[in-house]
PDB file of N, CA and C in Angstrom:
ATOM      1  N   UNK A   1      13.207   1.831   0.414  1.00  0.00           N
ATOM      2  CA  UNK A   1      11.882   1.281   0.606  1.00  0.00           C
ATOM      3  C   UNK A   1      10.892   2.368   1.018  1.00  0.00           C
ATOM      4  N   UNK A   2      11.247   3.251   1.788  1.00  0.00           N
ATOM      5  CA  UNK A   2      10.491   4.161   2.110  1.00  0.00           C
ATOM      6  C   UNK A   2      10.105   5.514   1.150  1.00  0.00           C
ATOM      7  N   UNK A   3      10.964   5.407   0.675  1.00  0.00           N
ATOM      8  CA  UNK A   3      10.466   5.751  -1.010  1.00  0.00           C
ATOM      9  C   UNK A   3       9.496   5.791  -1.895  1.00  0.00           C
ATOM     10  N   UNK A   4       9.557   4.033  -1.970  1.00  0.00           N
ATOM     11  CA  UNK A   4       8.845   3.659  -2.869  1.00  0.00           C
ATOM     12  C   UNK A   4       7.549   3.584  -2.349  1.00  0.00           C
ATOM     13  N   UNK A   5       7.611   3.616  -0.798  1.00  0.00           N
ATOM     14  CA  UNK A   5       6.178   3.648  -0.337  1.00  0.00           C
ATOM     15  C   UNK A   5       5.362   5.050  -0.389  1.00  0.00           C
ATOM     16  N   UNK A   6       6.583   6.488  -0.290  1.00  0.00           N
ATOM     17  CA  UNK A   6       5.931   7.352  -0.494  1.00  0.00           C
ATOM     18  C   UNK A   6       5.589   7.494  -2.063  1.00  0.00           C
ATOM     19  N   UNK A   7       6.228   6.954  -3.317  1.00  0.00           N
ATOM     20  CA  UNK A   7       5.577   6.883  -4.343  1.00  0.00           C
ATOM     21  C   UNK A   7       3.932   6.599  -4.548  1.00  0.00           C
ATOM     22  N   UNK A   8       3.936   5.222  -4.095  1.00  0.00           N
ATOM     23  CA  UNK A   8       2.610   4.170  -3.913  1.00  0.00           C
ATOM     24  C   UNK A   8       1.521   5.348  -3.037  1.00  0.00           C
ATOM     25  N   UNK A   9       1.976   6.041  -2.463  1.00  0.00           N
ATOM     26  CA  UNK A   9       0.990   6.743  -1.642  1.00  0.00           C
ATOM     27  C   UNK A   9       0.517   7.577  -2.084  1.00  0.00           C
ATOM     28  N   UNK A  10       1.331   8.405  -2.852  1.00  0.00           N
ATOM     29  CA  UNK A  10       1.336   9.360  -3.914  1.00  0.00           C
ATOM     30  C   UNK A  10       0.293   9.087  -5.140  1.00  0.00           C
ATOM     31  N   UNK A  11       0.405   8.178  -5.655  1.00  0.00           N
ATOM     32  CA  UNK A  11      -0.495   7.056  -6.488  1.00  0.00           C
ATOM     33  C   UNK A  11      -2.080   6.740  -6.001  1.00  0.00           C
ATOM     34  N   UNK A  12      -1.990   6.213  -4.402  1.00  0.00           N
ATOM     35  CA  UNK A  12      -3.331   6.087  -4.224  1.00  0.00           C
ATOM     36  C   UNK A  12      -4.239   7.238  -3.319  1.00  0.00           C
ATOM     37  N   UNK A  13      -3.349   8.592  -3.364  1.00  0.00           N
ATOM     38  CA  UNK A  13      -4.431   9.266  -3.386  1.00  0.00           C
ATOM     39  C   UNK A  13      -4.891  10.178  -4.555  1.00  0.00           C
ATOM     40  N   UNK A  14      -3.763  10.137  -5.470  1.00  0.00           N
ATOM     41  CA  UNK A  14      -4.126  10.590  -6.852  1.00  0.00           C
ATOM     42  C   UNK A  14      -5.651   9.777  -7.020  1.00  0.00           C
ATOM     43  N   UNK A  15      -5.768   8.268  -6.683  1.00  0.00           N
ATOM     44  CA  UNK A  15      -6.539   7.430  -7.142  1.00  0.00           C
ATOM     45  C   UNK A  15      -8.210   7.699  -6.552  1.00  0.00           C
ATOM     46  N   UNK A  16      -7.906   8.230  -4.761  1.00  0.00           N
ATOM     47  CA  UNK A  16      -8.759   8.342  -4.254  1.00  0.00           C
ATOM     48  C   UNK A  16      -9.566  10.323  -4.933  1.00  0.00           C
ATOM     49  N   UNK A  17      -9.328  10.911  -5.540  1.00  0.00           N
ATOM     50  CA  UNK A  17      -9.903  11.935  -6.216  1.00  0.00           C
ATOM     51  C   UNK A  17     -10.600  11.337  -7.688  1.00  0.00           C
ATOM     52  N   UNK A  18     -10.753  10.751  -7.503  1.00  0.00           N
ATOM     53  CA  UNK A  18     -11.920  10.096  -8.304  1.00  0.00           C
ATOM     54  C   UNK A  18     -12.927  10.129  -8.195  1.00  0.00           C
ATOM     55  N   UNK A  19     -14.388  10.244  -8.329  1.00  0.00           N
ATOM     56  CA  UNK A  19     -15.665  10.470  -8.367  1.00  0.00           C
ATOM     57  C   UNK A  19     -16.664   9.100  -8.459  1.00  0.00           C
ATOM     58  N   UNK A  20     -15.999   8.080  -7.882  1.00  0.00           N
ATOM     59  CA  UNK A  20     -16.530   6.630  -8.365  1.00  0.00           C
ATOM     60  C   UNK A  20     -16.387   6.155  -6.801  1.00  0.00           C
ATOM     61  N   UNK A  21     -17.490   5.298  -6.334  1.00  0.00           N
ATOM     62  CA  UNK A  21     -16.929   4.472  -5.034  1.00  0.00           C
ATOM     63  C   UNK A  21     -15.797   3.822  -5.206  1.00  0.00           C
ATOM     64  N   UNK A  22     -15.835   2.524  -6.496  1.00  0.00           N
ATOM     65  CA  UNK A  22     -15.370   1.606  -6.452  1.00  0.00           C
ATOM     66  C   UNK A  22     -13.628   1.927  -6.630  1.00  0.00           C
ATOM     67  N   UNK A  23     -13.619   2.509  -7.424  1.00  0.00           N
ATOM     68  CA  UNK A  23     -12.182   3.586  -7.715  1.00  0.00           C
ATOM     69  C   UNK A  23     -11.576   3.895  -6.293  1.00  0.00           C
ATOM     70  N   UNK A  24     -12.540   4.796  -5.448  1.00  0.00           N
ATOM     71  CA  UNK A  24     -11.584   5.563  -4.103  1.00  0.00           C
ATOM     72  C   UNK A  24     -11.544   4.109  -3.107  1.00  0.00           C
ATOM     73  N   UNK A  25     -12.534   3.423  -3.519  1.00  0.00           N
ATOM     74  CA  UNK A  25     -11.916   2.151  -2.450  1.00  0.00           C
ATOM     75  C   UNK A  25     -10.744   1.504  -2.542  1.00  0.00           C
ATOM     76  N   UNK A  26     -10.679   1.186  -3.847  1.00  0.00           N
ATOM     77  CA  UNK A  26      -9.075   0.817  -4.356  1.00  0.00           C
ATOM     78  C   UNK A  26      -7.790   1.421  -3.974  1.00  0.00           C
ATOM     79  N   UNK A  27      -8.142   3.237  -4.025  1.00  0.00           N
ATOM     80  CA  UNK A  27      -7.441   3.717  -3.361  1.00  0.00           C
ATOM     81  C   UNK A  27      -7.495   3.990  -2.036  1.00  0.00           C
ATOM     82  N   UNK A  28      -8.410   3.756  -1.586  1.00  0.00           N
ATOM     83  CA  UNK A  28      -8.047   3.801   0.326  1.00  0.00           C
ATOM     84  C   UNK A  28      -7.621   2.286   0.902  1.00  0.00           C
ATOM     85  N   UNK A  29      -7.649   1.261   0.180  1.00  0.00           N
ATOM     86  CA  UNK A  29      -6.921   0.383   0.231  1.00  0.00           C
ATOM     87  C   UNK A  29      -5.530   0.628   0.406  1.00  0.00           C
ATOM     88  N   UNK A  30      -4.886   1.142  -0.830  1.00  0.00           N
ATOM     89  CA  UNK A  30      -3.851   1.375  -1.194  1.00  0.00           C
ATOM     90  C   UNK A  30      -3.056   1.960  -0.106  1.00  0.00           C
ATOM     91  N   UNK A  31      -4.029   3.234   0.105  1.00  0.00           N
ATOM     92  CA  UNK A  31      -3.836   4.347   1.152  1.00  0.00           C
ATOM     93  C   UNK A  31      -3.300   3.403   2.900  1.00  0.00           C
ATOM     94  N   UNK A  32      -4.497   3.125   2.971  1.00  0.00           N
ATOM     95  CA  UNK A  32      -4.353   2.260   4.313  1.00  0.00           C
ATOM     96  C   UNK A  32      -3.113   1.481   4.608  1.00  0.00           C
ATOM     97  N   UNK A  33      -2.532   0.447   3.205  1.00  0.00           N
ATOM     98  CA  UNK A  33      -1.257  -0.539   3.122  1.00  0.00           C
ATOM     99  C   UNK A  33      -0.461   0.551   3.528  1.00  0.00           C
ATOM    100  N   UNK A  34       0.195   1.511   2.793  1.00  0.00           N
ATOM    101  CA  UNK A  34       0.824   2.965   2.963  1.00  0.00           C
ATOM    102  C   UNK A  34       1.111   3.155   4.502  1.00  0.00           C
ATOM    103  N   UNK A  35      -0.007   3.448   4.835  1.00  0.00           N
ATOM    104  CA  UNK A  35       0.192   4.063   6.317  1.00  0.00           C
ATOM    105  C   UNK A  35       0.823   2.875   7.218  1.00  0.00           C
ATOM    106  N   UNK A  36       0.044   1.919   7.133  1.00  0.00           N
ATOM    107  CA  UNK A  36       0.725   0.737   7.740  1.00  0.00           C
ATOM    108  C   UNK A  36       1.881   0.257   7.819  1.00  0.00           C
ATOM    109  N   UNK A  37       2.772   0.436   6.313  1.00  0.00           N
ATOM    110  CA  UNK A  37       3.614   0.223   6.090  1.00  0.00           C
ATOM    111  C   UNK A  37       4.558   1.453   6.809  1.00  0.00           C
ATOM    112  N   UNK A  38       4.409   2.224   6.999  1.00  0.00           N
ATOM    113  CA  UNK A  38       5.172   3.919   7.456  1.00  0.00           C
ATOM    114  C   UNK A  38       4.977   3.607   9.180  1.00  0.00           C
ATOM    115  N   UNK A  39       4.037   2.779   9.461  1.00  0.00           N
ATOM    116  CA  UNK A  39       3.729   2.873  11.256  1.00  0.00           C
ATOM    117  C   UNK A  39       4.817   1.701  11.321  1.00  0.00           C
ATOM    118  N   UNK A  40       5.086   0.976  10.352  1.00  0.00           N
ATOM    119  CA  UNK A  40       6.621   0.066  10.701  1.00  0.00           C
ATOM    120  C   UNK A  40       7.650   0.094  10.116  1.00  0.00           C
ATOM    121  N   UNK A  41       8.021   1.050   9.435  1.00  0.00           N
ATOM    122  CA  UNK A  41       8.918   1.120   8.879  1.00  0.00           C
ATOM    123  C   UNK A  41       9.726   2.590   9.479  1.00  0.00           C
ATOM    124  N   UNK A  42       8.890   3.587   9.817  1.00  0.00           N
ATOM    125  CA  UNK A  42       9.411   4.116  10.699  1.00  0.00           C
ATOM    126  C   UNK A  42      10.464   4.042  11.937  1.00  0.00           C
ATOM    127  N   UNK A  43       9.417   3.997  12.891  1.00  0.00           N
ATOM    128  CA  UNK A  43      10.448   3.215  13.972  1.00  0.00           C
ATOM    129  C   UNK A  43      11.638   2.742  13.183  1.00  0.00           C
ATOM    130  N   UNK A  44      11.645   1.583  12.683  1.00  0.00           N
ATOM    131  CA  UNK A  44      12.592   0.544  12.353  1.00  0.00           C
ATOM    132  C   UNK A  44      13.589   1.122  11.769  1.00  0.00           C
ATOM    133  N   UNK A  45      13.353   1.997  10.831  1.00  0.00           N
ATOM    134  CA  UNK A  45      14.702   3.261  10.649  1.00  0.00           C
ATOM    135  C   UNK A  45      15.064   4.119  12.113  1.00  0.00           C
ATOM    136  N   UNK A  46      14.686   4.440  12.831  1.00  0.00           N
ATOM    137  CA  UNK A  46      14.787   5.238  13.694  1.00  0.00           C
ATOM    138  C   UNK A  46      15.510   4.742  14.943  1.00  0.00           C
ATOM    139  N   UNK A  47      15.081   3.331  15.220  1.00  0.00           N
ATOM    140  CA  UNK A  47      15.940   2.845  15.788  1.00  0.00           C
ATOM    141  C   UNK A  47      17.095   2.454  15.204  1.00  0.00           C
ATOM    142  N   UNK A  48      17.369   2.324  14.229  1.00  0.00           N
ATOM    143  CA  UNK A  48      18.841   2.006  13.509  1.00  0.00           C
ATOM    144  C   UNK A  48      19.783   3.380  13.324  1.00  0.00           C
ATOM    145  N   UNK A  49      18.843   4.693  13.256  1.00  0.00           N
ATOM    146  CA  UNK A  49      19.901   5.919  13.103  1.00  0.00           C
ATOM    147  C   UNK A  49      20.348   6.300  14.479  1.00  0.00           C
ATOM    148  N   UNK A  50      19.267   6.064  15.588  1.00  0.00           N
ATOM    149  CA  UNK A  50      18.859   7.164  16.526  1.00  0.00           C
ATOM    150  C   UNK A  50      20.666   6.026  17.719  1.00  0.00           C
ATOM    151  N   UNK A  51      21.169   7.030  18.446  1.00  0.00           N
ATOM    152  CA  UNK A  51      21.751   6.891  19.354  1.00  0.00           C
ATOM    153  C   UNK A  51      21.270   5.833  20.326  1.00  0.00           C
ATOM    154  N   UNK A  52      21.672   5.515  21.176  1.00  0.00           N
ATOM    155  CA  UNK A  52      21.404   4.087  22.179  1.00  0.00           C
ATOM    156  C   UNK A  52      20.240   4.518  23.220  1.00  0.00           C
ATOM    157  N   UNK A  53      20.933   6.075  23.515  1.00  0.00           N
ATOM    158  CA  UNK A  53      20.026   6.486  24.689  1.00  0.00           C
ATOM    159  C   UNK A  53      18.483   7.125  24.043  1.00  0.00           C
ATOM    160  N   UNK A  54      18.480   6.987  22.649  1.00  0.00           N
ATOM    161  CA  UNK A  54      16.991   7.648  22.309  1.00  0.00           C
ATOM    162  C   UNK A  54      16.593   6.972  21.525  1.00  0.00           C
ATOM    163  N   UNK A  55      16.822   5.701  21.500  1.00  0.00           N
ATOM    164  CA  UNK A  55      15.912   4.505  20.702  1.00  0.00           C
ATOM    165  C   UNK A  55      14.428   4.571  21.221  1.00  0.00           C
ATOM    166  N   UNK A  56      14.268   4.423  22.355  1.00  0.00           N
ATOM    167  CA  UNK A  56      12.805   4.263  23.614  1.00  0.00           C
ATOM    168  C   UNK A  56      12.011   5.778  22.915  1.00  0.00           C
ATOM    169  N   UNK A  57      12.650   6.739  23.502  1.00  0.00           N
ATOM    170  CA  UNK A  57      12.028   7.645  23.355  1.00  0.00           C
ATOM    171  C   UNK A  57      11.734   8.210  22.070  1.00  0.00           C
ATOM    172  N   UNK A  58      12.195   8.196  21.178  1.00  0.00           N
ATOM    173  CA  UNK A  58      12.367   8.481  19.878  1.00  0.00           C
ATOM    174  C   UNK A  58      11.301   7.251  19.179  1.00  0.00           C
ATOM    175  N   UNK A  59      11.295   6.685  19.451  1.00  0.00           N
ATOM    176  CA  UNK A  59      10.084   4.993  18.929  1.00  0.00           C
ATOM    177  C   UNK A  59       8.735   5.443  19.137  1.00  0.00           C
ATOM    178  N   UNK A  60       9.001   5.594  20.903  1.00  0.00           N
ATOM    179  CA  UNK A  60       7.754   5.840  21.470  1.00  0.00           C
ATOM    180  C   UNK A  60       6.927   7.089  20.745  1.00  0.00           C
ATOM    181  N   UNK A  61       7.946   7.885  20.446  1.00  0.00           N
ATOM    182  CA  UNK A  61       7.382   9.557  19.999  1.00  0.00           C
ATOM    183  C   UNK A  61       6.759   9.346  18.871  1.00  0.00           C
ATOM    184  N   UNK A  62       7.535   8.474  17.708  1.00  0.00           N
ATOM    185  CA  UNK A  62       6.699   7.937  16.561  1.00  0.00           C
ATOM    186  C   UNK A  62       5.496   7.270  16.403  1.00  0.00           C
ATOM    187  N   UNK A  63       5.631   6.422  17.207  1.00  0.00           N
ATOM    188  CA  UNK A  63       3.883   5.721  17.574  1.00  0.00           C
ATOM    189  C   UNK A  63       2.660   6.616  17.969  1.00  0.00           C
ATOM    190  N   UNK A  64       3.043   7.042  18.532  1.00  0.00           N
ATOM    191  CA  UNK A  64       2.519   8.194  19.075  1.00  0.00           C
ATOM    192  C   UNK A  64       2.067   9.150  18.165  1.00  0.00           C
ATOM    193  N   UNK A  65       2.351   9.914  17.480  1.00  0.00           N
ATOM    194  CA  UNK A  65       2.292  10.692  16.357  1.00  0.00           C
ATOM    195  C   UNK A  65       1.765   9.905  14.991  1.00  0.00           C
ATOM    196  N   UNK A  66       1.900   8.276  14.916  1.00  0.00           N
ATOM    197  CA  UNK A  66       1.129   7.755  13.817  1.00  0.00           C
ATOM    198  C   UNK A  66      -0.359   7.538  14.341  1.00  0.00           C
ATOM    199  N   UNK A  67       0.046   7.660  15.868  1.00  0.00           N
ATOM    200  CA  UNK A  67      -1.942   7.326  16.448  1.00  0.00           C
ATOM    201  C   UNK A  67      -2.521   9.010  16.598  1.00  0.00           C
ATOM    202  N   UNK A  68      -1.611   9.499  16.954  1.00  0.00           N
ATOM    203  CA  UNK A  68      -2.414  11.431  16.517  1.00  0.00           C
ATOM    204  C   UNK A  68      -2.921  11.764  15.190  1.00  0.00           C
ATOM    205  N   UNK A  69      -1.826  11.059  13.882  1.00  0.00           N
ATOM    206  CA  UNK A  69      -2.168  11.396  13.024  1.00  0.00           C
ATOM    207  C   UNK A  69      -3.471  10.709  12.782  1.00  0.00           C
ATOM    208  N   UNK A  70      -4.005   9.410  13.155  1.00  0.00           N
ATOM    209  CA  UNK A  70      -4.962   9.131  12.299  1.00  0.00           C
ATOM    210  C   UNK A  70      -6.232   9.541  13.081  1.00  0.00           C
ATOM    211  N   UNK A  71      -6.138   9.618  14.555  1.00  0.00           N
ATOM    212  CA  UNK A  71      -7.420  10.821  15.225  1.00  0.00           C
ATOM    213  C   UNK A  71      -7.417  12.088  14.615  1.00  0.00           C
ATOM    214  N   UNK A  72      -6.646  12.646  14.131  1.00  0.00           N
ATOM    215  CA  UNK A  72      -6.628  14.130  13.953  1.00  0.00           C
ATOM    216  C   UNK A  72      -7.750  13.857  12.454  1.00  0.00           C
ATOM    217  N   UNK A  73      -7.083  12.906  11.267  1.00  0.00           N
ATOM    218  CA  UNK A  73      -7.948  12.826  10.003  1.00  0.00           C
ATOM    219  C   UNK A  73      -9.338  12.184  10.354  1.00  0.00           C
ATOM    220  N   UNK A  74      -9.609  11.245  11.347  1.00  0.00           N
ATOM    221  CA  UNK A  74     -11.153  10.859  11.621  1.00  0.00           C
ATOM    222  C   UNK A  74     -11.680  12.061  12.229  1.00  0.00           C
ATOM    223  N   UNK A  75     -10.970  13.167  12.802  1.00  0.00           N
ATOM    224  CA  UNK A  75     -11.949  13.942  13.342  1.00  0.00           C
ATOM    225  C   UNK A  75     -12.274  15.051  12.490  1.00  0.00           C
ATOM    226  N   UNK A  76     -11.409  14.819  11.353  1.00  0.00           N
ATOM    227  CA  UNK A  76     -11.668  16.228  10.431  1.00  0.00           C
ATOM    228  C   UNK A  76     -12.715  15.560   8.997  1.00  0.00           C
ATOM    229  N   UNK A  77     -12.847  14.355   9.523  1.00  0.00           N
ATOM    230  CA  UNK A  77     -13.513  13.480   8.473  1.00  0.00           C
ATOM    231  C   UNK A  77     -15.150  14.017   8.967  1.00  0.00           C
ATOM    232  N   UNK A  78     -15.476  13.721  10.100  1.00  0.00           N
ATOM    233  CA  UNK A  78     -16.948  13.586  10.818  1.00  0.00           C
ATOM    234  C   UNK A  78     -17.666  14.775  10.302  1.00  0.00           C
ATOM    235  N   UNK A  79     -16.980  16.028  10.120  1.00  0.00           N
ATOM    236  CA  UNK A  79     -18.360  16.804   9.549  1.00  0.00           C
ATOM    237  C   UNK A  79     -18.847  16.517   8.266  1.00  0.00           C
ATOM    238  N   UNK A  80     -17.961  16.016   7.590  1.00  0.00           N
ATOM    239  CA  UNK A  80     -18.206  15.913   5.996  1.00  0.00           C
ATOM    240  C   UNK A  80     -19.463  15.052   5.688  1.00  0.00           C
ATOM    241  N   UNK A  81     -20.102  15.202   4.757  1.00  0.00           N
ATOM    242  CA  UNK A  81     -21.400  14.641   4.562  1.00  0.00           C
ATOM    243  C   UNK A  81     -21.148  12.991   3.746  1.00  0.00           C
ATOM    244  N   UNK A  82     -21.735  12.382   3.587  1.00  0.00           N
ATOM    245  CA  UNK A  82     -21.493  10.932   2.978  1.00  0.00           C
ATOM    246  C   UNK A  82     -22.441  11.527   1.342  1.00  0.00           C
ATOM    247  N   UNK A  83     -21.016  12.240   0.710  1.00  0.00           N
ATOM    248  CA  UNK A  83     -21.802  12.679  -1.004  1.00  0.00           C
ATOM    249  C   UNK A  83     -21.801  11.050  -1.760  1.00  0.00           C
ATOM    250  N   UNK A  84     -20.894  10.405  -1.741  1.00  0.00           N
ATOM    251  CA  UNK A  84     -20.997   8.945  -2.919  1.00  0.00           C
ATOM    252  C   UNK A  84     -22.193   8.572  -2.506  1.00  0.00           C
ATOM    253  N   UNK A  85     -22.728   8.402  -3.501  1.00  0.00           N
ATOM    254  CA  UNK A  85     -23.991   7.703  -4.059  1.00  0.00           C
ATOM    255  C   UNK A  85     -23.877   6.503  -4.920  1.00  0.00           C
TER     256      UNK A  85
END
């Protein structure tokens, strides 16, 4: 499953290099399901591989790192100018 989600992701940002609003919305749609899907599907593997004593910590570390990742891209987003017209 996690696969196929990195396929699909693969897909909608191919989609989002497009030059059209309506196009990159489709793909930040896409994009967005993606991530969502990876902020639970994560963990949920992780607790099934990870040992007894690093379920907590190992979970926690993931959450964590899916909420860094998406501050780190809004903050590298803010200088960029709003080009779609």
């Amino acid at each position: 499953m996690i696969v196929a989600n990195n396929i699909l992701l693969f897909i909608a940002v191919g989609v989002c290099m497009f030059n059209d609003a309506s196009i990159i919305l489709v793909g930040r749609f896409f994009y967005g399901m993606c991530a969502g899907t990876f902020t639970v599907m994560c963990p949920k593997f992780i607790s099934e591989v990870a040992p007894t004593e690093y379920k907590g910590p190992f979970g926690a570390m993931s959450q964590f790192m899916c909420v860094f990742g998406i501050l780190a891209v809004t903050l590298m987003g803010l200088p960029v100018p709003n080009c779609i017209t």
